[in-house]
Protein backbone atom coordinates (compact mmCIF):
# COMPACT_ATOMS: atom_id res chain seq x y z
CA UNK A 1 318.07 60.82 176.84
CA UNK A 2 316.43 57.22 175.03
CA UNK A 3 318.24 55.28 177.34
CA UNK A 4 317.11 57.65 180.44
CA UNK A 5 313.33 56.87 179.36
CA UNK A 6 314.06 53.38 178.91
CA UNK A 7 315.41 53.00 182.23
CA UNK A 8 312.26 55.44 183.58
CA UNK A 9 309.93 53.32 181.69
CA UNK A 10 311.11 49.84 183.00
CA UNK A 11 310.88 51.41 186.61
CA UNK A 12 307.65 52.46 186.25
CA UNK A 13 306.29 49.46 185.31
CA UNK A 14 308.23 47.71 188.38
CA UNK A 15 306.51 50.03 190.70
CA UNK A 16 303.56 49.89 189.46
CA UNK A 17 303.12 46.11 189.29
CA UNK A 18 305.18 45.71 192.89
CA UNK A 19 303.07 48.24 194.29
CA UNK A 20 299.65 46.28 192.93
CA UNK A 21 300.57 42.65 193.96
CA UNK A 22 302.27 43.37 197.50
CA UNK A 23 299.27 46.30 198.11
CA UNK A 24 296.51 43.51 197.35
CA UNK A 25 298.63 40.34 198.95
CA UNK A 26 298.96 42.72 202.02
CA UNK A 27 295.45 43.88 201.95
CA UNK A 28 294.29 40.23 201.87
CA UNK A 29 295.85 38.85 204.04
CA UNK A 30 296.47 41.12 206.80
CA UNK A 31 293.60 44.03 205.90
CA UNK A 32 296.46 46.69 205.49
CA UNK A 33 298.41 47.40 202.33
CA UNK A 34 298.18 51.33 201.79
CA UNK A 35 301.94 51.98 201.89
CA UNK A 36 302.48 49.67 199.02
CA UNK A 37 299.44 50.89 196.84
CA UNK A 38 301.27 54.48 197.40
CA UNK A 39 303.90 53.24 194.81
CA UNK A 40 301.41 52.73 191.76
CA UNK A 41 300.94 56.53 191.13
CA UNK A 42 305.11 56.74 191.70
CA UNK A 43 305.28 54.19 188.82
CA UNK A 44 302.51 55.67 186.28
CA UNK A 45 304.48 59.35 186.83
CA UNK A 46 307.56 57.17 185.95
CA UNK A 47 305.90 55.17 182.91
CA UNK A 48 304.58 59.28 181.17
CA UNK A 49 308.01 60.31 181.66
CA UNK A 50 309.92 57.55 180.12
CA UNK A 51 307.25 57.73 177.29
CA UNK A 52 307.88 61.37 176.99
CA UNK A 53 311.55 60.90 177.02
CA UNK A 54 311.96 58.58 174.35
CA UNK A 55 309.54 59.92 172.10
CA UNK A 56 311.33 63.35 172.60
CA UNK A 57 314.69 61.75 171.98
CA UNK A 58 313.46 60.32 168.57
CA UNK A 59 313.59 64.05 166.90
């Protein structure tokens, strides 16, 4: 179960930062980046679970 959180957490973080820097590059440049701004709640969801799961695993 750690190494399911771990693996949650280090996604989370991916989507969330992917999701930020395309989103705003997108929005910048071309005045549309809603599809990729879509992936930052995906990746905070991801980052409580992982957090969960390890901390669970620990007992």
């Amino acid at each position: 179960m750690h190494k399911l959180g771990v693996i949650s957490v280090l996604l989370g973080l991916a989507f969330s930062v992917a999701g930020l820097v395309v989103g705003f590059t997108l929005a910048i440049s071309r005045g549309t980046g809603e599809e990729w701004f879509t992936l930052v709640p995906f990746g905070f969801v991801l980052l409580l679970l992982g957090v969960t799961l390890t901390q669970l695993s620990k007992k």
